[in-house]
C-alpha atoms as a PDB file:
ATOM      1  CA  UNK A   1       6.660 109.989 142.863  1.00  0.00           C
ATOM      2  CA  UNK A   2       8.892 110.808 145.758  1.00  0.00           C
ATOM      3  CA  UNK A   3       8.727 108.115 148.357  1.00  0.00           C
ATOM      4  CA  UNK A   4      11.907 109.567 150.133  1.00  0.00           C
ATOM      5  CA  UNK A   5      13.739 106.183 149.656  1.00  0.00           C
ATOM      6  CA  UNK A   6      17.251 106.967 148.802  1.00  0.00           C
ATOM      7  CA  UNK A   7      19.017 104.048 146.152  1.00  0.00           C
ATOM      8  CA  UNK A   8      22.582 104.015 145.468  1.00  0.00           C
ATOM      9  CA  UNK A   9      23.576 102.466 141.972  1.00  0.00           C
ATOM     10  CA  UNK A  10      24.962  99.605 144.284  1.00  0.00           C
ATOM     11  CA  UNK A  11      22.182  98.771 145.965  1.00  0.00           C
ATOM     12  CA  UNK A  12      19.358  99.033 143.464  1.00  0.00           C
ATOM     13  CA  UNK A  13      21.313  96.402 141.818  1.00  0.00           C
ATOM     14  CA  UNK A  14      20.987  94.121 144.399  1.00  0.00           C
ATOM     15  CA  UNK A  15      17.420  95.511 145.146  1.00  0.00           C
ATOM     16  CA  UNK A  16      16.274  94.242 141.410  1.00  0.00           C
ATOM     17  CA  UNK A  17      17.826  91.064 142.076  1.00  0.00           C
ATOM     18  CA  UNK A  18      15.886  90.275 145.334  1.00  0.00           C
ATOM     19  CA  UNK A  19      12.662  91.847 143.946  1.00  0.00           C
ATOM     20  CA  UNK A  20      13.029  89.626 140.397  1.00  0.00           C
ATOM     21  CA  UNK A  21      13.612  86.495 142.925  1.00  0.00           C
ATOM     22  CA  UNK A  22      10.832  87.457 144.936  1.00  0.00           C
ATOM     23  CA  UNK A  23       8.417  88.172 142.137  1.00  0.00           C
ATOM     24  CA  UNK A  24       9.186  85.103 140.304  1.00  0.00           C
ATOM     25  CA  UNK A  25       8.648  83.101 143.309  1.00  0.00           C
ATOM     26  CA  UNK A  26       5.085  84.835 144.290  1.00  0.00           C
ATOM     27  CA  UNK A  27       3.969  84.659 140.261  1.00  0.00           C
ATOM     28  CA  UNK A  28       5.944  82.762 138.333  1.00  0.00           C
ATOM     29  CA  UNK A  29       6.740  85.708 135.606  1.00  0.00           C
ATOM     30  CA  UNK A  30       9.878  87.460 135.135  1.00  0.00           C
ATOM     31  CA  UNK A  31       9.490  91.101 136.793  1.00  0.00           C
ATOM     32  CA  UNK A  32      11.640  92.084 133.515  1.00  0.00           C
ATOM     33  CA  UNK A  33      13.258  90.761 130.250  1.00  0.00           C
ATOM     34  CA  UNK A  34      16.677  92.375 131.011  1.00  0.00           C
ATOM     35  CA  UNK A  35      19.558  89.873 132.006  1.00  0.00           C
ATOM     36  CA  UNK A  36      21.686  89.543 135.661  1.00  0.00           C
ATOM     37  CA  UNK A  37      24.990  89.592 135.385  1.00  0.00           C
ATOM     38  CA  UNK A  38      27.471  87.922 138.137  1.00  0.00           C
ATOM     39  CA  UNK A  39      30.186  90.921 138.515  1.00  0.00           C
ATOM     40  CA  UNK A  40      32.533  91.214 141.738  1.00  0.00           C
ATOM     41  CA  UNK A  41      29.837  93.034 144.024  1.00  0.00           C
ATOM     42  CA  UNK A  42      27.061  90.692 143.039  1.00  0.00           C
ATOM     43  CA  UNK A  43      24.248  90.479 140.445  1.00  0.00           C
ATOM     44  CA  UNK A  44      24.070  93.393 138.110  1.00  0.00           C
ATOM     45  CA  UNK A  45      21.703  94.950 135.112  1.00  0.00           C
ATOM     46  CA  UNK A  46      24.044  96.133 132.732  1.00  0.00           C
ATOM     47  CA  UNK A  47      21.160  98.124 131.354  1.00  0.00           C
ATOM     48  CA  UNK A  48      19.623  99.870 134.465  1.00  0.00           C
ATOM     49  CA  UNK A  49      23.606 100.048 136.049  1.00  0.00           C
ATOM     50  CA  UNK A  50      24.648 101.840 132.496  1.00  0.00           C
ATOM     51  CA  UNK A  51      21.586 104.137 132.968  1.00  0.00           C
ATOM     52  CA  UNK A  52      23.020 105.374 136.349  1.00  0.00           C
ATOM     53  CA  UNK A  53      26.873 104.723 136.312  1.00  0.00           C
ATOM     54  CA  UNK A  54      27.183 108.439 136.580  1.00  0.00           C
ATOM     55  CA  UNK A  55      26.270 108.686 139.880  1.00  0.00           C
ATOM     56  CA  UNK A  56      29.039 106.112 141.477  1.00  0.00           C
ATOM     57  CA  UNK A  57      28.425 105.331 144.609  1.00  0.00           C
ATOM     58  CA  UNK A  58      26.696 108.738 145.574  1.00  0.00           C
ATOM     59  CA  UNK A  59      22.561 108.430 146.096  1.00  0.00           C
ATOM     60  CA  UNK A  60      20.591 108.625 142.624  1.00  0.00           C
ATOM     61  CA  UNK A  61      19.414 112.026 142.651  1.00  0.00           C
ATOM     62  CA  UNK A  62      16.471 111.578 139.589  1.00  0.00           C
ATOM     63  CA  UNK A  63      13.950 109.287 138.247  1.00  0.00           C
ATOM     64  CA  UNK A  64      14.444 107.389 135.278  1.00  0.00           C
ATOM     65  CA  UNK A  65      11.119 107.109 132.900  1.00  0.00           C
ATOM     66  CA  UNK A  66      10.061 103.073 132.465  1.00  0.00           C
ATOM     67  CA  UNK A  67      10.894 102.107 129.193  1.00  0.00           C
ATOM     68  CA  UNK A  68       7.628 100.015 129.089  1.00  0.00           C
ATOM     69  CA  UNK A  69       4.423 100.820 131.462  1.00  0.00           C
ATOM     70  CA  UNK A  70       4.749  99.723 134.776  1.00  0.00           C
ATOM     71  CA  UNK A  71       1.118  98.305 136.047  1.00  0.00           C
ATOM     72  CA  UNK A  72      -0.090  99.645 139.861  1.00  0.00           C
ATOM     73  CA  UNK A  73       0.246  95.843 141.043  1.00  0.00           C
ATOM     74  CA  UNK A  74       3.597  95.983 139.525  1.00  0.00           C
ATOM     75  CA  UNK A  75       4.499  99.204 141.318  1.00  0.00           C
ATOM     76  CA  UNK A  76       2.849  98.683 144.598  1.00  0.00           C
ATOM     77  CA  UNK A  77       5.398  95.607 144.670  1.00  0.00           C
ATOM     78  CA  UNK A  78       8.139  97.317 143.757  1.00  0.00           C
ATOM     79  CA  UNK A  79       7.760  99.977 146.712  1.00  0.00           C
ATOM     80  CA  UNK A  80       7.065  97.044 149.172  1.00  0.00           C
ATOM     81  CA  UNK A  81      10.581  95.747 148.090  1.00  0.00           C
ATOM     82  CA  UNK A  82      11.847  99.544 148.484  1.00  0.00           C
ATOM     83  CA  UNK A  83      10.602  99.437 152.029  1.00  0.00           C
ATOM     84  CA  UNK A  84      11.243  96.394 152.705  1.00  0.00           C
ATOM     85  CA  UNK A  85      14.931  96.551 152.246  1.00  0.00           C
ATOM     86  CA  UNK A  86      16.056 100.686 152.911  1.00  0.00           C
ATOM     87  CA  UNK A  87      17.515  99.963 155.966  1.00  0.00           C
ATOM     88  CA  UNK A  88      19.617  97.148 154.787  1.00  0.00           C
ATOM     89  CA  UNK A  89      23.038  98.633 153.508  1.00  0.00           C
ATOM     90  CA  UNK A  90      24.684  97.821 149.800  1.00  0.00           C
ATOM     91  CA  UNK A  91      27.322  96.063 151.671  1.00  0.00           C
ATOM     92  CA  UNK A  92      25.040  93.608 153.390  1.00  0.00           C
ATOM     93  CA  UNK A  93      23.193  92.950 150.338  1.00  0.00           C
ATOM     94  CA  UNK A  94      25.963  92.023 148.773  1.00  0.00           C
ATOM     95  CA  UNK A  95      26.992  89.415 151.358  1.00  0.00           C
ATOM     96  CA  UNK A  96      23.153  88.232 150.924  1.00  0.00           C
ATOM     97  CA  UNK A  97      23.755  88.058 147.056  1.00  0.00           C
ATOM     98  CA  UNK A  98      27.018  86.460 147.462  1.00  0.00           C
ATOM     99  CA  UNK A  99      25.785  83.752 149.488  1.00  0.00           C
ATOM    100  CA  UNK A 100      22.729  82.700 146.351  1.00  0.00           C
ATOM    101  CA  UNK A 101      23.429  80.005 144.152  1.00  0.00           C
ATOM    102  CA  UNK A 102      22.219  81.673 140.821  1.00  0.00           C
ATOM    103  CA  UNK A 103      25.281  84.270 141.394  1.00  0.00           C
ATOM    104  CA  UNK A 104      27.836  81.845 143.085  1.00  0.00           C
ATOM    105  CA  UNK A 105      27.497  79.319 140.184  1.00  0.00           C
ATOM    106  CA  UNK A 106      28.089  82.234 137.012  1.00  0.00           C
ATOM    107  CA  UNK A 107      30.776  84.480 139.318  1.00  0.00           C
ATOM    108  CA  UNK A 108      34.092  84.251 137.694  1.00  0.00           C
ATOM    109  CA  UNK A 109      36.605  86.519 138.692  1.00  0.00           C
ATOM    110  CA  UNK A 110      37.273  89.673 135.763  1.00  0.00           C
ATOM    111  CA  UNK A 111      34.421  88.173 134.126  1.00  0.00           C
ATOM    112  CA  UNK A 112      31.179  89.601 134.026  1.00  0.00           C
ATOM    113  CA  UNK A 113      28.935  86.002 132.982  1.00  0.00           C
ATOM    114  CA  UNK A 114      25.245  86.538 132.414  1.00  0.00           C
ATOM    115  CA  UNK A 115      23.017  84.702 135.300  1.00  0.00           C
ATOM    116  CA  UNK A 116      20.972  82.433 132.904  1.00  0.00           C
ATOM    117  CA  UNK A 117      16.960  82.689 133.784  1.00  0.00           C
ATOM    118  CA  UNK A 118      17.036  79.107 134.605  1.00  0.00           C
ATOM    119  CA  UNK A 119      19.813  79.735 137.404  1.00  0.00           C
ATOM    120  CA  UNK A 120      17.263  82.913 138.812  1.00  0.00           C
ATOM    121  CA  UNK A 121      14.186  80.901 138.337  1.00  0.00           C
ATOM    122  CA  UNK A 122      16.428  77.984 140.777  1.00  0.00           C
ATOM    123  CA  UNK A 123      16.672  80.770 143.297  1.00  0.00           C
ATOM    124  CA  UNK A 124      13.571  81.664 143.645  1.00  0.00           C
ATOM    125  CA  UNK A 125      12.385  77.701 144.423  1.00  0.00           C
ATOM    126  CA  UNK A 126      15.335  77.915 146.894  1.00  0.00           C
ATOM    127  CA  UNK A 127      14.045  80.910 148.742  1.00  0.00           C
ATOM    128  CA  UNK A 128      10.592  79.497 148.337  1.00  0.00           C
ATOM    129  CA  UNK A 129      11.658  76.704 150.427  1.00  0.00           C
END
């Protein structure tokens, strides 16, 4: 589905970090099992970045097939995110994932430290509030 929302690698990163915080904080579940990891531009998937490293910092140009099904609550979520945050830049969203304790607290310079669920589950009480 084409919902003419263009992602950079950059800033789907820090789009699955705001939507996991978010959808933790609204249900209490993990939106996904993958791990966060705190590298110099802010919380990362090693997974989905690995998946799309290819494109740098140019606009991802396909779509990548779920490895698991995705249910239509699940999705309609996940656009709502999308459209929530196009017109906020990667750099900006850095600076907002910069500023959250779950990546402040595992950020070590050279480093890339996994973000331990606890530390995400922590931000999303803190945004809650």
């Amino acid at each position: 589905m084409d919902n003419k929302i263009w992602l950079t690698n950059l800033k789907l990163q820090k789009l699955l970090y705001f939507a996991w915080i978010k959808y933790f904080e609204d249900t209490r579940k993990s939106l996904f099992d993958d791990d966060f990891e705190a590298w110099k531009y802010g919380p990362v998937v090693p997974s989905v970045y690995y998946d799309f490293w290819q494109y740098a910092g140019s606009t991802i140009m396909f779509a990548k097939t779920p490895s698991s099904i995705v249910d239509s609550g699940t999705k309609d979520f996940l656009l709502s995110m999308l459209r929530e945050y196009e017109d906020c830049s990667a750099y900006s969203l850095i600076d907002a994932s910069h500023k959250t304790e779950a990546w402040k607290s595992n950020y070590v310079p050279g480093l890339k430290r996994k973000i331990p669920r606890s530390s995400m589950e922590g931000e999303a009480c803190l945004s809650a509030n």
